[in-house]
C-alpha atoms as a PDB file:
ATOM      1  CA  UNK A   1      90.112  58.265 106.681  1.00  0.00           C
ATOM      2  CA  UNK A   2      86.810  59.022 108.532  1.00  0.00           C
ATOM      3  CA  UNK A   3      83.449  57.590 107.014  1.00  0.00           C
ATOM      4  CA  UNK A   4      85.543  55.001 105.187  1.00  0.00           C
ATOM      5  CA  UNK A   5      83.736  52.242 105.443  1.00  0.00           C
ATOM      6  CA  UNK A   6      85.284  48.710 106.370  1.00  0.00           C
ATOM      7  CA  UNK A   7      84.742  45.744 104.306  1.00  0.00           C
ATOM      8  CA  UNK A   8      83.632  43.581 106.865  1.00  0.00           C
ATOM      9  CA  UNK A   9      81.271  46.273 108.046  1.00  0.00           C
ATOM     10  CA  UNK A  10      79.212  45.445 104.688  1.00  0.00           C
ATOM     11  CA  UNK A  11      76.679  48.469 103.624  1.00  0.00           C
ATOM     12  CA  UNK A  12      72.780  47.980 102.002  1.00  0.00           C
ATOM     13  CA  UNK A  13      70.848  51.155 100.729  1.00  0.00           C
ATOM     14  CA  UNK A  14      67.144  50.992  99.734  1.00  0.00           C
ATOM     15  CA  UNK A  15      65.633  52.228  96.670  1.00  0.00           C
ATOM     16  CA  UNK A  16      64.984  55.573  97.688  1.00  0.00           C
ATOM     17  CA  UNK A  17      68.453  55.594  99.669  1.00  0.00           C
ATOM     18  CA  UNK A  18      69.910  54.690  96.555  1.00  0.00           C
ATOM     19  CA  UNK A  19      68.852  57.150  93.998  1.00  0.00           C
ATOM     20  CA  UNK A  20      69.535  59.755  96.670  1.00  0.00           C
ATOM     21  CA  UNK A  21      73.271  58.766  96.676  1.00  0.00           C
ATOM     22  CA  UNK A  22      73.306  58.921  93.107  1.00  0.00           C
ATOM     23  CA  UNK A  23      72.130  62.670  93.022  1.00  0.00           C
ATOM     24  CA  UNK A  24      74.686  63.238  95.630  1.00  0.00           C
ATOM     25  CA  UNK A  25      77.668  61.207  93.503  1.00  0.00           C
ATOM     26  CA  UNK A  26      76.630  62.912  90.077  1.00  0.00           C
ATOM     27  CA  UNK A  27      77.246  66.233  91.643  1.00  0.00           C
ATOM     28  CA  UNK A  28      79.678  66.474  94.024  1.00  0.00           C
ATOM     29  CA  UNK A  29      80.440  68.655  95.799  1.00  0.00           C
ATOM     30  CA  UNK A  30      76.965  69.871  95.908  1.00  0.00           C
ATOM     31  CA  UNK A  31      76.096  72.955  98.965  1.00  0.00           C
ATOM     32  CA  UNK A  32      73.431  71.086 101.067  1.00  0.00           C
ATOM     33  CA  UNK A  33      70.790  73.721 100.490  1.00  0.00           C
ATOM     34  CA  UNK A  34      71.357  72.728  96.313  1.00  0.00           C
ATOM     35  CA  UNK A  35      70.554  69.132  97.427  1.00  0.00           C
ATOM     36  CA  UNK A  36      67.155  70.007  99.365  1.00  0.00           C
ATOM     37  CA  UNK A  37      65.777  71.857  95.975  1.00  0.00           C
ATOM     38  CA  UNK A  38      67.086  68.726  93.831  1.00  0.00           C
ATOM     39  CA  UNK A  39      65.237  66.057  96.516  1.00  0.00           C
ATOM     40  CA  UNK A  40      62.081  68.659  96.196  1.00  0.00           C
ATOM     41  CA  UNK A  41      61.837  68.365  92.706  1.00  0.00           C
ATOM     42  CA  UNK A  42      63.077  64.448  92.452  1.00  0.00           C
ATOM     43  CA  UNK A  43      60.951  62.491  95.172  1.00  0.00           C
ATOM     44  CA  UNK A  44      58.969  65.473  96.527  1.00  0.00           C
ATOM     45  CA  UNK A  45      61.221  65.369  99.847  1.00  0.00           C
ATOM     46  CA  UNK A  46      60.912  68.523 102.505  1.00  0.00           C
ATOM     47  CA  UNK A  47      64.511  69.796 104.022  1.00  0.00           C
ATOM     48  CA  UNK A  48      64.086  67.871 106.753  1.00  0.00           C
ATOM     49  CA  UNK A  49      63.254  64.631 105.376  1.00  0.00           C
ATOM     50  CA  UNK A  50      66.377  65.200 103.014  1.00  0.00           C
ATOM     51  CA  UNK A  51      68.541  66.052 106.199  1.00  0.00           C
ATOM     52  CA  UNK A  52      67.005  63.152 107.679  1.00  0.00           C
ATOM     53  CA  UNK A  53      68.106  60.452 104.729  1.00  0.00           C
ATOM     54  CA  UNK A  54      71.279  62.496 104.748  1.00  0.00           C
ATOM     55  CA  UNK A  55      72.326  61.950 108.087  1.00  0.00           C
ATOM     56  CA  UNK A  56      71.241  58.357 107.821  1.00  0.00           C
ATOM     57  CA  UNK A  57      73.859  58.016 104.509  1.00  0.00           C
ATOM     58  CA  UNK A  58      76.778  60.312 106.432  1.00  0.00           C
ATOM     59  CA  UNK A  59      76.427  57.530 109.684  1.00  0.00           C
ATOM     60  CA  UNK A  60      76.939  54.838 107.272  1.00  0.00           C
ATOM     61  CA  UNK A  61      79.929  56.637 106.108  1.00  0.00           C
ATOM     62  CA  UNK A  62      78.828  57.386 102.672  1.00  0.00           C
ATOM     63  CA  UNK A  63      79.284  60.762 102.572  1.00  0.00           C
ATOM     64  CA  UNK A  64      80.264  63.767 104.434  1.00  0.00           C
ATOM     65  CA  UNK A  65      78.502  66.994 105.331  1.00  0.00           C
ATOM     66  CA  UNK A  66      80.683  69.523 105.804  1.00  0.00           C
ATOM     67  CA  UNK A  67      80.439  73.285 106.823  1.00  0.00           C
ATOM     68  CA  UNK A  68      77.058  72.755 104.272  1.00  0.00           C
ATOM     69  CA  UNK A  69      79.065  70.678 101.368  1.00  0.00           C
ATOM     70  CA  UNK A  70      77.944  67.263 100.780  1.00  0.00           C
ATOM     71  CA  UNK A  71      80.554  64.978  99.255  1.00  0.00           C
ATOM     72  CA  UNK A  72      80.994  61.613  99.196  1.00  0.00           C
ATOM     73  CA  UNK A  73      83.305  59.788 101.754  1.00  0.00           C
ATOM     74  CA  UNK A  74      83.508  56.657  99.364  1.00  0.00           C
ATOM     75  CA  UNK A  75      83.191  56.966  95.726  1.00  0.00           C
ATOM     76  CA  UNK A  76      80.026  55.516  93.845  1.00  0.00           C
ATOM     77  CA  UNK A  77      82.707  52.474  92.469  1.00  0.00           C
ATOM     78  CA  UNK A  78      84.052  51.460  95.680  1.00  0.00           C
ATOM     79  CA  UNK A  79      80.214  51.143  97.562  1.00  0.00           C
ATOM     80  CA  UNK A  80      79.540  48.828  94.019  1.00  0.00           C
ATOM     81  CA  UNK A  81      82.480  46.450  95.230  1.00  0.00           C
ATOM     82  CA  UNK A  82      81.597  46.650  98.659  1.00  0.00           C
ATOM     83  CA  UNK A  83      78.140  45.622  97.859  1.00  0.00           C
ATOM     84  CA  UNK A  84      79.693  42.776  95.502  1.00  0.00           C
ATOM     85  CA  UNK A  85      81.827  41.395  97.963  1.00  0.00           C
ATOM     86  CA  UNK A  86      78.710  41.619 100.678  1.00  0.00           C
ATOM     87  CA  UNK A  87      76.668  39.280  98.258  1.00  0.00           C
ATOM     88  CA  UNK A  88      79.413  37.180  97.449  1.00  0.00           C
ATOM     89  CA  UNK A  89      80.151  36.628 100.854  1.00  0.00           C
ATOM     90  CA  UNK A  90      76.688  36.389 102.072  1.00  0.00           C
ATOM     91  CA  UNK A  91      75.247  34.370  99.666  1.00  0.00           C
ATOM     92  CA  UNK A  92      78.008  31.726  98.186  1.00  0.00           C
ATOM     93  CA  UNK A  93      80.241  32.194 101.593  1.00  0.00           C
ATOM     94  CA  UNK A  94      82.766  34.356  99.680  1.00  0.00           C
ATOM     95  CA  UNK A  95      83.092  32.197  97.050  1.00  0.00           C
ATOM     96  CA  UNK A  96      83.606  33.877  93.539  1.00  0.00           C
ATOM     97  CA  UNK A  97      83.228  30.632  91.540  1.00  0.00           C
ATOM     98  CA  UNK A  98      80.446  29.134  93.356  1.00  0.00           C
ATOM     99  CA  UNK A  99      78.460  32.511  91.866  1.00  0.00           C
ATOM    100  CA  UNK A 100      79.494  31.923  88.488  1.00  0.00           C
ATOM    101  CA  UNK A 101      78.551  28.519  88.758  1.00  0.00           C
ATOM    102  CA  UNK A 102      75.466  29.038  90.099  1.00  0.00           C
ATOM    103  CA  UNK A 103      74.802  31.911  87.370  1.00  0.00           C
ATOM    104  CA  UNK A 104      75.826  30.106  84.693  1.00  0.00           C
ATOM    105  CA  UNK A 105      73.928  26.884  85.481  1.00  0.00           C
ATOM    106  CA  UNK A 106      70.350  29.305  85.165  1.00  0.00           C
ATOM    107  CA  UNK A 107      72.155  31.357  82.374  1.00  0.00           C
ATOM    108  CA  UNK A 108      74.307  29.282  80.141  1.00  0.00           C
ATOM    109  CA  UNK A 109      77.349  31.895  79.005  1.00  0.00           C
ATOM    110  CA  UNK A 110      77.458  33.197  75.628  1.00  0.00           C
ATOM    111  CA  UNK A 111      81.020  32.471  74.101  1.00  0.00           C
ATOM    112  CA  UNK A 112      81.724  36.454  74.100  1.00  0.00           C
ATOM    113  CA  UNK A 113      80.579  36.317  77.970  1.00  0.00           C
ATOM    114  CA  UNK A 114      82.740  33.388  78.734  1.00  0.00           C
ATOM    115  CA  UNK A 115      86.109  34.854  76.755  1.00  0.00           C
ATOM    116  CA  UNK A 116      85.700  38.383  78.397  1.00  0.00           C
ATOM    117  CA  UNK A 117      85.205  36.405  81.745  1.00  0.00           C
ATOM    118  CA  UNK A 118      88.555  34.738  81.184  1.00  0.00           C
ATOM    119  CA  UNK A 119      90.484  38.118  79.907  1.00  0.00           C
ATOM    120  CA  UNK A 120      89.539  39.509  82.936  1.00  0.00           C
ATOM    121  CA  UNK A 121      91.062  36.553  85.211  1.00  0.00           C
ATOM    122  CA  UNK A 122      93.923  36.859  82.847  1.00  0.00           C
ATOM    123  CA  UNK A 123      94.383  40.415  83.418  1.00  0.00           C
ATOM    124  CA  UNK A 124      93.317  40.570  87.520  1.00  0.00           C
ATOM    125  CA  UNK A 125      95.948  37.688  87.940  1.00  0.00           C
ATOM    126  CA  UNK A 126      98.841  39.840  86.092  1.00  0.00           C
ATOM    127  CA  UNK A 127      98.185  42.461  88.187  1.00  0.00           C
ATOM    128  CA  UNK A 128      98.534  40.257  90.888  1.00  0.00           C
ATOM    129  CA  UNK A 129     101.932  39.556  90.169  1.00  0.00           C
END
């Protein structure tokens, strides 16, 4: 699909970058011209500053402008796991337990945390099967 975005590709948004995506994923599909009252009103943004932020978000494959309709290319739960699997990757060189290790050894796990963390391995792995 075009604008997908690949997982090795990786994908960072800044604050205001953020937010923005989030007016666009709360409403889609939203007509452009909607979008330039709604960045007006939220972060005091003129059209062409939103076009500008927009076209930065559509190159990255976010979204999609088409014919005037914004909608996203990739939904607001697949960027979260791309971002996840950026960090993971970036940070503990893709290694899932080498984060929880290194979280929990700041943050001790509550019992609850640590039960729900191992019904969700339990579940992931069936799936896997």
């Amino acid at each position: 699909m075009a604008g997908r975005i690949k997982r090795e590709q990786g994908i960072s948004l800044g604050v205001l970058e953020s937010r923005f995506a989030d007016l666009i994923w709360d409403r889609e599909p939203i007509p452009s011209g909607e979008l330039v009252k709604l960045t007006a009103q939220e972060f005091g943004w003129t059209k062409s500053t939103m076009y500008t932020v927009l076209k930065r978000l559509t190159a990255k494959g976010l979204f999609v402008n088409d014919n005037g309709t914004v909608r996203a290319s990739v939904s607001r739960d697949e960027y979260r796991a791309l971002r996840s699997d950026g960090f993971v990757d970036e940070v503990f060189g893709g290694s899932l337990p080498a984060m929880v290790a290194s979280f929990a050894a700041r943050r001790p796990l509550s019992r609850e945390d640590a039960e729900e963390l191992k019904k969700m391995i339990d579940d992931f792995t069936e799936k896997q099967k």
